[in-house]
C-alpha atoms as a PDB file:
ATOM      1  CA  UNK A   1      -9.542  20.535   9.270  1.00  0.00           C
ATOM      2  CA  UNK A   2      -6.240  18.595  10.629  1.00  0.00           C
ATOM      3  CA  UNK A   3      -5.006  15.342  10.874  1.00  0.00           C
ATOM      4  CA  UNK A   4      -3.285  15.505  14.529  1.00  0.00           C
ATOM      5  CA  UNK A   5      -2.303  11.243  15.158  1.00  0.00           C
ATOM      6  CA  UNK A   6      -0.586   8.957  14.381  1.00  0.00           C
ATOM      7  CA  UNK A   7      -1.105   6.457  11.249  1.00  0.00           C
ATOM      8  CA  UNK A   8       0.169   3.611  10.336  1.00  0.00           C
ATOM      9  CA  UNK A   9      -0.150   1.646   7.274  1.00  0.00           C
ATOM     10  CA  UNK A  10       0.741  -2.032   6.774  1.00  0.00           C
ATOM     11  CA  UNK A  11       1.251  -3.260   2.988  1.00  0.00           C
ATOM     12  CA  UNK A  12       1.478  -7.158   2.493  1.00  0.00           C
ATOM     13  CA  UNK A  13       1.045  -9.336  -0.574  1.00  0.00           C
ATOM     14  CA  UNK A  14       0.621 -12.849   1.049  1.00  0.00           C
ATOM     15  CA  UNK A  15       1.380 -15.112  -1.338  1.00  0.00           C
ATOM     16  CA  UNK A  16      -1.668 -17.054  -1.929  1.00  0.00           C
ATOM     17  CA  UNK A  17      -2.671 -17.510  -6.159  1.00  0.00           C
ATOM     18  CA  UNK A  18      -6.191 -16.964  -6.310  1.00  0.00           C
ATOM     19  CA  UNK A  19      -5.749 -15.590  -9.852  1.00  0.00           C
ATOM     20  CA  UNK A  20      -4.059 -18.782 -10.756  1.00  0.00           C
ATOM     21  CA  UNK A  21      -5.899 -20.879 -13.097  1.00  0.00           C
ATOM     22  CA  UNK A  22      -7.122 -23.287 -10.996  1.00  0.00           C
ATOM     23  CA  UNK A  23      -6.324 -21.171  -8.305  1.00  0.00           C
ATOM     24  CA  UNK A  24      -3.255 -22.105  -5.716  1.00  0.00           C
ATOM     25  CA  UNK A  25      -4.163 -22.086  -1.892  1.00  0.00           C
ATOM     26  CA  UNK A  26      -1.273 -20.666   0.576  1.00  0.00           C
ATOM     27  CA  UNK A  27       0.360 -24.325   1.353  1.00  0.00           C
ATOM     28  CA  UNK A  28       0.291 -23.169   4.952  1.00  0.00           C
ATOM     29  CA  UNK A  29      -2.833 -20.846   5.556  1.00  0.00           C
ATOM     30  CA  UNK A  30      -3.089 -20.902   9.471  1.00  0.00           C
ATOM     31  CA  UNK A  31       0.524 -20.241  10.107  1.00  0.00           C
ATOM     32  CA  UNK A  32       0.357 -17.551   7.049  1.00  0.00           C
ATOM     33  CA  UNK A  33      -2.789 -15.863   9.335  1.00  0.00           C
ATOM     34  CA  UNK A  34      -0.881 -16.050  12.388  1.00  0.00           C
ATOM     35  CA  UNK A  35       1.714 -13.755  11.498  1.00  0.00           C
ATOM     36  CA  UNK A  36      -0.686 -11.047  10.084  1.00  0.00           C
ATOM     37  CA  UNK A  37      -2.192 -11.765  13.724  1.00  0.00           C
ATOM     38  CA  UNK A  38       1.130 -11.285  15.532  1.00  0.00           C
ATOM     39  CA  UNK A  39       1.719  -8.204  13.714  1.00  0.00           C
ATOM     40  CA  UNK A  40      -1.469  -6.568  14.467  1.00  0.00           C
ATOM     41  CA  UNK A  41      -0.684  -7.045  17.838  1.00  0.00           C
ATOM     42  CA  UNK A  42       2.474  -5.736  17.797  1.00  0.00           C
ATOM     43  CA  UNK A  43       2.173  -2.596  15.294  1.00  0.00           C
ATOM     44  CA  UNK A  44      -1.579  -1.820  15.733  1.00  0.00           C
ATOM     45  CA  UNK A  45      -2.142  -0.739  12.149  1.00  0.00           C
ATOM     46  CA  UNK A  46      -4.832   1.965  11.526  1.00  0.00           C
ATOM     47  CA  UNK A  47      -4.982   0.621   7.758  1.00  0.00           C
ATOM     48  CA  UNK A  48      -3.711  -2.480   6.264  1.00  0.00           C
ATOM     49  CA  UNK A  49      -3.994  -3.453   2.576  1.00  0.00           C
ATOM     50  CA  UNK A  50      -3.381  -7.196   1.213  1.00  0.00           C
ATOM     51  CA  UNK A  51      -3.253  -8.309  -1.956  1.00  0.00           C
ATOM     52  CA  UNK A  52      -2.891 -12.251  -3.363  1.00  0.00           C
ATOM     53  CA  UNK A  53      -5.337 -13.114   0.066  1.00  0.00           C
ATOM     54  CA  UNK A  54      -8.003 -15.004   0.111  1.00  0.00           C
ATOM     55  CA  UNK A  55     -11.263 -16.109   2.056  1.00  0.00           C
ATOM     56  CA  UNK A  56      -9.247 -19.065   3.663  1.00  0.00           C
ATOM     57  CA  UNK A  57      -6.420 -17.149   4.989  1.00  0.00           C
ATOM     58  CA  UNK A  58      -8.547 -14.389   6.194  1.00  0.00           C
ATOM     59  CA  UNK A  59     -10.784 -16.912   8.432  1.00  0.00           C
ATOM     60  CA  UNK A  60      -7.782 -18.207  10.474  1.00  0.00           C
ATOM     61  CA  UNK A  61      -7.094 -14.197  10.771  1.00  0.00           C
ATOM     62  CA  UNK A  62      -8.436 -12.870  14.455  1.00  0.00           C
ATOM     63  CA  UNK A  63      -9.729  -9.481  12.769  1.00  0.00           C
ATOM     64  CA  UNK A  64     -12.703  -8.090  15.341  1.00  0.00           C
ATOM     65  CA  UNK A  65     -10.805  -5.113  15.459  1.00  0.00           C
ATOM     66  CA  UNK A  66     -11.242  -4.361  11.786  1.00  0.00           C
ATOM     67  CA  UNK A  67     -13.500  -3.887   8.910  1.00  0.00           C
ATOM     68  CA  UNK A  68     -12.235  -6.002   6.900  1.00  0.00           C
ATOM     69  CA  UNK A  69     -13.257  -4.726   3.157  1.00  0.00           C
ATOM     70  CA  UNK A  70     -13.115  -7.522   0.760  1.00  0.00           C
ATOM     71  CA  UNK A  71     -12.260  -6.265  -3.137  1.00  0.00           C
ATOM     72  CA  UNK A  72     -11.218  -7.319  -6.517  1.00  0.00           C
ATOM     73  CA  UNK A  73      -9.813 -11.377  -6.372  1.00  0.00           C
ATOM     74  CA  UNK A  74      -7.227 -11.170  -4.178  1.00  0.00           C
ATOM     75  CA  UNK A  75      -7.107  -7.665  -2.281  1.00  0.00           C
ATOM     76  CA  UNK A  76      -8.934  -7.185   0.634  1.00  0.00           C
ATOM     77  CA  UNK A  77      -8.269  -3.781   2.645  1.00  0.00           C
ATOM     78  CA  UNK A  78      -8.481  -3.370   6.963  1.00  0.00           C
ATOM     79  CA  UNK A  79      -9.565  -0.341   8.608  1.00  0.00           C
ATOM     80  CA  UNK A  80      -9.343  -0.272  12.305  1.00  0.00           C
ATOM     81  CA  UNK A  81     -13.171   0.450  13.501  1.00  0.00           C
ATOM     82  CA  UNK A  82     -12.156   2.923  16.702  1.00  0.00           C
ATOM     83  CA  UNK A  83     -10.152   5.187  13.770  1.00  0.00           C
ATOM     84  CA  UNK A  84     -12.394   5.331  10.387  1.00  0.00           C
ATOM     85  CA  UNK A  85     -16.023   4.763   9.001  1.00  0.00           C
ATOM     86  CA  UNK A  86     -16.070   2.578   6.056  1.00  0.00           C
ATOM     87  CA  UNK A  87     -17.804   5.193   3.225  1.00  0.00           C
ATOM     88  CA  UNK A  88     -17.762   2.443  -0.028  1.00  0.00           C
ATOM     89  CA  UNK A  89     -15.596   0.062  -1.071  1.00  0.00           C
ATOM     90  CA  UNK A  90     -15.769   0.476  -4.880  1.00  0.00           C
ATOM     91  CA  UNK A  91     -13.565  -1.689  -7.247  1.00  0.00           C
ATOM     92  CA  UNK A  92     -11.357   0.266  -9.959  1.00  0.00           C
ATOM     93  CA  UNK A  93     -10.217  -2.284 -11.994  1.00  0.00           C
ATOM     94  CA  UNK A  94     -10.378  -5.949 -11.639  1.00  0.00           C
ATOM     95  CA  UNK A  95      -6.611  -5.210 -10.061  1.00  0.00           C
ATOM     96  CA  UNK A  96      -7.287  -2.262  -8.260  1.00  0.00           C
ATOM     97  CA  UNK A  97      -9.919  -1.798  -5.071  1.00  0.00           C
ATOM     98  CA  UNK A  98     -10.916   1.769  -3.782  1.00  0.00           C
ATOM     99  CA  UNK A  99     -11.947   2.299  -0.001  1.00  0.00           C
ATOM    100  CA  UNK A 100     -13.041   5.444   0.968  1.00  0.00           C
ATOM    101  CA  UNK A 101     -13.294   6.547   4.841  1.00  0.00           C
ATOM    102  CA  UNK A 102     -14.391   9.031   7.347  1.00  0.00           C
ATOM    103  CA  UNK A 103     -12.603   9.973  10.126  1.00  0.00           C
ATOM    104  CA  UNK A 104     -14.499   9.426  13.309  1.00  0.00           C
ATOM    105  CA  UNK A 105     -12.760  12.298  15.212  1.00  0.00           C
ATOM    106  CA  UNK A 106     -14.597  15.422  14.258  1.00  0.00           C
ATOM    107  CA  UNK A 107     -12.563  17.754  12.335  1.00  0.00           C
ATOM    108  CA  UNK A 108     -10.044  15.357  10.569  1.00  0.00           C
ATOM    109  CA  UNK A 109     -10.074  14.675   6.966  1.00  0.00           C
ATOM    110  CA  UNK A 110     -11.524  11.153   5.950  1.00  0.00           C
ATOM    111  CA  UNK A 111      -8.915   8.909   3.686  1.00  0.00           C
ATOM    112  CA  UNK A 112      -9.153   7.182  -0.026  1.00  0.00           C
ATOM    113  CA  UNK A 113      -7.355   3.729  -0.021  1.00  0.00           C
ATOM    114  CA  UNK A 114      -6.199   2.497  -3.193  1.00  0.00           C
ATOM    115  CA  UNK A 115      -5.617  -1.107  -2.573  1.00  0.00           C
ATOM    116  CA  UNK A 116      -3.155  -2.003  -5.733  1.00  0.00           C
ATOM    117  CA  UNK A 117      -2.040  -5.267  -7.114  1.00  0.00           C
ATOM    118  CA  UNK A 118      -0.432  -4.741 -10.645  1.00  0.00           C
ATOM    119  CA  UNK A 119      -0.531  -7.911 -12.923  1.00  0.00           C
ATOM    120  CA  UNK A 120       2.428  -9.259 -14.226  1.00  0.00           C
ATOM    121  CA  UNK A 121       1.781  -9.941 -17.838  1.00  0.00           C
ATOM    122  CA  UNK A 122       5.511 -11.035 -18.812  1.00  0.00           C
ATOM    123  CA  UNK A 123       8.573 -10.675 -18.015  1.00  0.00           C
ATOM    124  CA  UNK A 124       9.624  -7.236 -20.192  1.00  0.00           C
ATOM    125  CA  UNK A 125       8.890  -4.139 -17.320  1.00  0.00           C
ATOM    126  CA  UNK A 126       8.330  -1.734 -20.134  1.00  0.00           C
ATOM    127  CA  UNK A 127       4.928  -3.981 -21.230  1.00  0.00           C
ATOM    128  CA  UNK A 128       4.429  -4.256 -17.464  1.00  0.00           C
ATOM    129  CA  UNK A 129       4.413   0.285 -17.750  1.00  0.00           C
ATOM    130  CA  UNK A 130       2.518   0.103 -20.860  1.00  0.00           C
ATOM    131  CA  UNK A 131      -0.485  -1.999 -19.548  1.00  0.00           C
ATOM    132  CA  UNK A 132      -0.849  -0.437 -16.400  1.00  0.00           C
ATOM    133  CA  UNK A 133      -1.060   3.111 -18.356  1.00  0.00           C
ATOM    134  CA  UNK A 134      -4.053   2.049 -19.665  1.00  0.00           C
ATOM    135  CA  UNK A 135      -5.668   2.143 -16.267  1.00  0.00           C
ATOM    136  CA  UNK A 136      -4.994   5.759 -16.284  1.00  0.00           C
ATOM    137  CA  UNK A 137      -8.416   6.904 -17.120  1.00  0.00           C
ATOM    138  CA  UNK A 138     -10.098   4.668 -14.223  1.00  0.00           C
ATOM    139  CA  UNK A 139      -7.589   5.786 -11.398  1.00  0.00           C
ATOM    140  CA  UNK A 140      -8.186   9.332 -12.398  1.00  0.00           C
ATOM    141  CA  UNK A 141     -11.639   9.071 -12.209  1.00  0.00           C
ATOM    142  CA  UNK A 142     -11.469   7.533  -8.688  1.00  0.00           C
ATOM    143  CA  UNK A 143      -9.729   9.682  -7.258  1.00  0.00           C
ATOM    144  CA  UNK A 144     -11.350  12.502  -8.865  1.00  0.00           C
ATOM    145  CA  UNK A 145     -14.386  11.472  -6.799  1.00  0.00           C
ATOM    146  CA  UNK A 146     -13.037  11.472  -3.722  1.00  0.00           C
ATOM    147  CA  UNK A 147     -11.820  15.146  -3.367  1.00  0.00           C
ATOM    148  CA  UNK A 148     -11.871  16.548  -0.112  1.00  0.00           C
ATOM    149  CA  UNK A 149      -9.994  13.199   1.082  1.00  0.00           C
ATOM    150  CA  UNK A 150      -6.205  12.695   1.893  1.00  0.00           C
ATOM    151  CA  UNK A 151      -4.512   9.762  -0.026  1.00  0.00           C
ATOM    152  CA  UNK A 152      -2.859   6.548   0.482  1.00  0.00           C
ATOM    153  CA  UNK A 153      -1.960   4.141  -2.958  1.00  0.00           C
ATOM    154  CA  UNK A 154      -0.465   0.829  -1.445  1.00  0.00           C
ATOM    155  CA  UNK A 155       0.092  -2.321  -2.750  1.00  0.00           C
ATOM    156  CA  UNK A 156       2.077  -4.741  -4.935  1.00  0.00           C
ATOM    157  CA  UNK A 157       3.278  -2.757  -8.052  1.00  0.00           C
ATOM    158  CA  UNK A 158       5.060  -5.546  -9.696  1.00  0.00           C
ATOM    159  CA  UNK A 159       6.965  -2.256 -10.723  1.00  0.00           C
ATOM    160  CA  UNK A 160      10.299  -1.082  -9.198  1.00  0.00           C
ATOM    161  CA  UNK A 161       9.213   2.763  -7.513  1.00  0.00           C
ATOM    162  CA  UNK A 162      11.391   4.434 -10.450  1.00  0.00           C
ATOM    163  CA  UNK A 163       9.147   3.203 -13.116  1.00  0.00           C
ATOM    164  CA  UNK A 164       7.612   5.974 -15.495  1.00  0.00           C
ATOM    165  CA  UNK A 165       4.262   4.688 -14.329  1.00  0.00           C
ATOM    166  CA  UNK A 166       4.915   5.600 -10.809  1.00  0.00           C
ATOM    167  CA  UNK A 167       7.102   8.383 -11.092  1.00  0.00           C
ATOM    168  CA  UNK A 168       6.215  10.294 -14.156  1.00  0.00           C
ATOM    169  CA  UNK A 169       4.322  13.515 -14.425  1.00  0.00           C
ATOM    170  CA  UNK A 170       1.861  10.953 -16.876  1.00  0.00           C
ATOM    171  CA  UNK A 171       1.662   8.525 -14.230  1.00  0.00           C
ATOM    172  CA  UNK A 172       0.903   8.820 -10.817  1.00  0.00           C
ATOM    173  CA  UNK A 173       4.319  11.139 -10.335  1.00  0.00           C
ATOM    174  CA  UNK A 174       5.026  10.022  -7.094  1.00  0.00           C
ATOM    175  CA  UNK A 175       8.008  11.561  -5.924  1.00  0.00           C
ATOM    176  CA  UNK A 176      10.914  10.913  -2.997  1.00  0.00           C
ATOM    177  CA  UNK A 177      11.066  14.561  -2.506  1.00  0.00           C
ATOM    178  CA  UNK A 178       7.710  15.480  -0.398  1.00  0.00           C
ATOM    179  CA  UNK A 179       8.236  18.933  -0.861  1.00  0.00           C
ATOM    180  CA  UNK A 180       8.416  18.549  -4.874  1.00  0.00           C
ATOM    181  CA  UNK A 181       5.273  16.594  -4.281  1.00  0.00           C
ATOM    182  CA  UNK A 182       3.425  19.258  -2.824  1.00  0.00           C
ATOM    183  CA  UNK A 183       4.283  21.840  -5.053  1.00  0.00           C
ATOM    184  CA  UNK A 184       3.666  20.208  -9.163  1.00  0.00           C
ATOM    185  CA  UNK A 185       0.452  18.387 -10.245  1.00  0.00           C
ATOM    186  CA  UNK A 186       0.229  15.161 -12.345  1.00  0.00           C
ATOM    187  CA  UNK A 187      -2.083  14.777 -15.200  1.00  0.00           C
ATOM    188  CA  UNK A 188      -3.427  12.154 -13.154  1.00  0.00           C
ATOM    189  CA  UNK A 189      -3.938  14.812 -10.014  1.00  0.00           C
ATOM    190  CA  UNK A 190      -2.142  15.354  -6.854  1.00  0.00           C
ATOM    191  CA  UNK A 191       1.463  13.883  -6.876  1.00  0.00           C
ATOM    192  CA  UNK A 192       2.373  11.564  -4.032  1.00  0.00           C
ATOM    193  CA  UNK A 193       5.090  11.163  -1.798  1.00  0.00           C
ATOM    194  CA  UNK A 194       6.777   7.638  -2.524  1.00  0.00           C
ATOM    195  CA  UNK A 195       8.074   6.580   1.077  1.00  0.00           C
ATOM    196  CA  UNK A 196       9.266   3.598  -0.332  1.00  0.00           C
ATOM    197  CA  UNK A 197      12.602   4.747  -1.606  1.00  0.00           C
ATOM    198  CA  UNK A 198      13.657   4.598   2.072  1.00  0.00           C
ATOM    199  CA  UNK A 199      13.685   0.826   1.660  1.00  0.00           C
ATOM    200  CA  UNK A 200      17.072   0.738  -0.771  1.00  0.00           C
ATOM    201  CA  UNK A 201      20.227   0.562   0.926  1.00  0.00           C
ATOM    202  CA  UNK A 202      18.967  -1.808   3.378  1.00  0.00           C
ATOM    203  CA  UNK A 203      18.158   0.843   6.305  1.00  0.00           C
ATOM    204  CA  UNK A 204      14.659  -0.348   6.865  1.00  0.00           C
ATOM    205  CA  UNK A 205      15.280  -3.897   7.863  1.00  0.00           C
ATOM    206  CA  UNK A 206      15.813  -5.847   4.379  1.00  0.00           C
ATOM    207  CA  UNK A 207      17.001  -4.502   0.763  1.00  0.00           C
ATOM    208  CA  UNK A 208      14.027  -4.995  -0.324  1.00  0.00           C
ATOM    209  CA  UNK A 209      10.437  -6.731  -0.176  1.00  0.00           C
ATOM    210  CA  UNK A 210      10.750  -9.312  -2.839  1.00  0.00           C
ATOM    211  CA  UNK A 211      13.464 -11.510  -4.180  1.00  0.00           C
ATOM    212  CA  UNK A 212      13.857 -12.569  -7.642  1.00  0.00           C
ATOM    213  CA  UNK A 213      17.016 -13.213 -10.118  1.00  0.00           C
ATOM    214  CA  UNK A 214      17.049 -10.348 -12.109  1.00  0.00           C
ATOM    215  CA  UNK A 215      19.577  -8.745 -14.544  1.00  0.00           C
ATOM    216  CA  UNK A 216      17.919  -5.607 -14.953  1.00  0.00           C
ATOM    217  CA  UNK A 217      16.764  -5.068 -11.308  1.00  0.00           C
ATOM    218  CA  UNK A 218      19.024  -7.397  -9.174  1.00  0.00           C
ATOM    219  CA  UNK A 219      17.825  -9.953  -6.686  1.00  0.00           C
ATOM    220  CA  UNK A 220      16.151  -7.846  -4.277  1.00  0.00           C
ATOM    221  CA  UNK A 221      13.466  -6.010  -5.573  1.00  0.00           C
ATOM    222  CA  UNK A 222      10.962  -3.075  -4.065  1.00  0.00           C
ATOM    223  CA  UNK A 223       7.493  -4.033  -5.859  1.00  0.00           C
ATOM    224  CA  UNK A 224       5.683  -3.082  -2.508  1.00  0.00           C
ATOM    225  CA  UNK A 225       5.172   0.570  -2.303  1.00  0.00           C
ATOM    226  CA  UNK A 226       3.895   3.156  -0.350  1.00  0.00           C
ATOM    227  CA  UNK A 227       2.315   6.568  -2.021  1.00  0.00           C
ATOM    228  CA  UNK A 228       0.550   8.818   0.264  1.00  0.00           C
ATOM    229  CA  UNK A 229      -0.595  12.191  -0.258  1.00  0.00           C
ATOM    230  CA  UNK A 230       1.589  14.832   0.531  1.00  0.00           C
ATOM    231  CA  UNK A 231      -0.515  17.224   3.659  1.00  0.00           C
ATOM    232  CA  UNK A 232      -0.661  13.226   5.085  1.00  0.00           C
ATOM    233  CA  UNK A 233       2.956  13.744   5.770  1.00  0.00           C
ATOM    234  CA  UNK A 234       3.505  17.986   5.593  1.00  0.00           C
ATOM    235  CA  UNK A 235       5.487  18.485   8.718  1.00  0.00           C
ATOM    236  CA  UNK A 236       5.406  14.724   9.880  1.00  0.00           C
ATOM    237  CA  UNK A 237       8.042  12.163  10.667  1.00  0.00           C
ATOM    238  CA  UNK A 238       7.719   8.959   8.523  1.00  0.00           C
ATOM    239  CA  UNK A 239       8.981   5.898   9.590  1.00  0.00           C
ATOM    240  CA  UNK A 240       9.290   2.445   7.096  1.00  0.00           C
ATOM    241  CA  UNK A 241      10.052  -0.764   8.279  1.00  0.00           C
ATOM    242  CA  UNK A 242      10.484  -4.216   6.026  1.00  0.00           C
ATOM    243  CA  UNK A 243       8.833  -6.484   8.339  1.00  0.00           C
ATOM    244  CA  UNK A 244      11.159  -9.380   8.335  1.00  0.00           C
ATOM    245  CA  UNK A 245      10.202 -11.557  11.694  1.00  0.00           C
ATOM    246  CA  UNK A 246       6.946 -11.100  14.374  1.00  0.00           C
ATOM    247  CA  UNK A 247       6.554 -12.723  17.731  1.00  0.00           C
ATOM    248  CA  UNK A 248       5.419 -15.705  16.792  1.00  0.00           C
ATOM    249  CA  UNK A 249       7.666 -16.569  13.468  1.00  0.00           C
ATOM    250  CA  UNK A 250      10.389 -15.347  11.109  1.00  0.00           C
ATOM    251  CA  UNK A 251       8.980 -14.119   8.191  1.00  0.00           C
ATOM    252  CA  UNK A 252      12.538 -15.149   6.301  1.00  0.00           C
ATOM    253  CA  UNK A 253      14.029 -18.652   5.923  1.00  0.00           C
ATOM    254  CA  UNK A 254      17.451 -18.992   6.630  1.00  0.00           C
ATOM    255  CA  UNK A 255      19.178 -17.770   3.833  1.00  0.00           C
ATOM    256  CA  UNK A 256      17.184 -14.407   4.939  1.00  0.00           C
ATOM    257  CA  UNK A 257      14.791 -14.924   1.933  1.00  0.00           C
ATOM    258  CA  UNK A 258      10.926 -13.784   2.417  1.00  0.00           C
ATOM    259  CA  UNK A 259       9.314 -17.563   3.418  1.00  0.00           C
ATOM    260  CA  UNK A 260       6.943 -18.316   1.286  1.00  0.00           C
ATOM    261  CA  UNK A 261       6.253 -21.600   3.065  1.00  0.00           C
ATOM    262  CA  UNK A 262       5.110 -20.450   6.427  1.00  0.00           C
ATOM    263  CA  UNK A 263       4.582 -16.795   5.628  1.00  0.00           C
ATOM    264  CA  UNK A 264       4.847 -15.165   1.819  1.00  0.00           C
ATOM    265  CA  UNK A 265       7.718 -14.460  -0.637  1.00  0.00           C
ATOM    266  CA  UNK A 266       6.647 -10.702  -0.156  1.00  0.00           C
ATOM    267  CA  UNK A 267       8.061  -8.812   3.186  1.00  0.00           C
ATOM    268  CA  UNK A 268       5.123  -6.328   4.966  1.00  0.00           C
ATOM    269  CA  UNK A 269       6.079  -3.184   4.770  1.00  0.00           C
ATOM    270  CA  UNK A 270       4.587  -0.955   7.858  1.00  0.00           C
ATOM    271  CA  UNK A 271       4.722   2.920   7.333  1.00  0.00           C
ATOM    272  CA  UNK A 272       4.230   5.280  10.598  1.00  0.00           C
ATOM    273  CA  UNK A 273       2.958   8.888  10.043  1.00  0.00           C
ATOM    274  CA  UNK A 274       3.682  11.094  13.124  1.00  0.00           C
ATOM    275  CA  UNK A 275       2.507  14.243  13.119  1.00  0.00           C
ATOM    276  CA  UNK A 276       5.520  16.895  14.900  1.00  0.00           C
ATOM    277  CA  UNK A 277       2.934  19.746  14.178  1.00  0.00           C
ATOM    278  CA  UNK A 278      -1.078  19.612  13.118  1.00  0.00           C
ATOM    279  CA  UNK A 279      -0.785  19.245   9.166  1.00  0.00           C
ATOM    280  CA  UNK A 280      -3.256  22.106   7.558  1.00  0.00           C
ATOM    281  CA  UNK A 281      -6.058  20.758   5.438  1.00  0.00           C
ATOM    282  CA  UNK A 282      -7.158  22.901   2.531  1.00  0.00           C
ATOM    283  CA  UNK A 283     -10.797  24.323   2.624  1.00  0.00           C
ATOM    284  CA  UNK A 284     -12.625  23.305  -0.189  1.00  0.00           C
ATOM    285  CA  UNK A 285     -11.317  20.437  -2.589  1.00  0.00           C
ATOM    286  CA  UNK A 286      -7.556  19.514  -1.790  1.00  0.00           C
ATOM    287  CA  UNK A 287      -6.428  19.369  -5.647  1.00  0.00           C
ATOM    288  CA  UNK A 288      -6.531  22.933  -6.004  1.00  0.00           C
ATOM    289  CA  UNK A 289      -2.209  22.810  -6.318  1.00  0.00           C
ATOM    290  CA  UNK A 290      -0.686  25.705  -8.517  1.00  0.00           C
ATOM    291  CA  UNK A 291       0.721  24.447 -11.466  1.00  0.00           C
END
């Protein structure tokens, strides 16, 4: 089986509180929904996976052209209907949501979506690692039963993408080197390809996705990340793109900070997977790596 078009993936957190307590509304829902429109429009995104949503902002959203999966509080994941078949839509974790999809072309490998949103439980990172090692177990297991699927783990990571959670051979081992990633194995399974390193050094539109004082980190900060299996991008070009103004608004005020007013204090990321050649697709289960 191959996977011969082009994908594109659009990550946004956007910046409503439903896990608040009481929960916090977007102040500005229908002008919050018309950018997700305008980009739509404008990037045609096979899959798009939001976290910090909820029912409000979606309903000023024009989504006909999507499934739109609801998950866990706060995530809800789009597939475009003329690309995949919605399979289940399974939650992981109260933080985590799982969509798994066919392919309607005959011949091309269906997808598992991990839709992520990582809690932050305080401000010291290495608690941050600690807790979200103890979902381990549960993201194994999900992706365990999904095994003759490609991969895609988007989403709000509250992490930076050099964490030991993301990048360690314990953790999800998602590398910036595809061709490391499709040669080791994780004690989790399959290592990913990490496209969003691309985003530091400002070469993708903004230094980062977030922006937050931090001593440790700096200001800007890359907790929106992309991990997708490594045949999804085996002999493909991949594009990223920070997101940082649509037809219709800026996402950024004018100090060039993410708007959380009209918009979110999150930047979309939007990842484009071009195939330059078909991209082979293992017979059998697609975790069979060598060690």
């Amino acid at each position: 089986m191959k996977f011969n078009r082009q994908l594109k993936v659009l990550q946004w957190n956007m910046s409503a509180a439903p896990h608040a307590k009481p929960p916090k509304p977007h102040p500005n829902p229908k002008e919050c929904a018309e950018a997700l429109d305008a980009m739509l429009q404008e990037h045609n995104p096979t899959i798009v996976t939001l976290q910090e949503t909820d029912n409000t902002l979606l309903s000023y959203a024009h989504l006909s052209a999507y499934e739109v999966q609801r998950g866990p509080t706060g995530l809800a994941t789009l597939i475009l209907r003329s690309r995949f078949r919605v399979v289940s839509n399974k939650e992981v974790t109260p933080r985590i949501q799982a969509v798994t999809l066919d392919n309607i072309q005959h011949g091309e490998p269906g997808i598992l979506v991990l839709n992520f949103h990582l809690p932050v439980l305080n401000e010291d990172a290495d608690d941050r690692q600690e807790a979200a090692r103890t979902l381990i177990p549960k993201i194994d297991s999900a992706r365990a039963n999904s095994k003759l699927r490609l991969e895609i783990i988007a989403g709000d990571f509250n992490l930076p993408p050099y964490a030991a959670f993301i990048v360690g051979q314990s953790g999800l081992f998602a590398n910036r080197d595809p061709s490391i990633s499709s040669q080791r194995r994780s004690t989790v399974g399959r290592p990913l390809y990490n496209a969003s390193w691309s985003i530091f050094g400002g070469s993708c539109g903004s230094l980062g996705t977030y922006r937050r004082a931090s001593r440790l980190h700096g200001p800007w900060q890359i907790p929106d990340q992309m991990l997708l299996d490594p045949l999804l991008v085996d002999k493909a070009k991949v594009e990223v793109q920070v997101i940082t103004k649509t037809s219709v608004r800026a996402l950024h005020n004018r100090n060039g900070n993410p708007d959380r007013k009209f918009a979110s204090d999150h930047f979309p990321v939007l990842v484009t997977i071009s195939p330059n050649a078909l991209i082979p697709y293992l017979n059998g289960s697609i975790n069979d790596y060598s060690i």
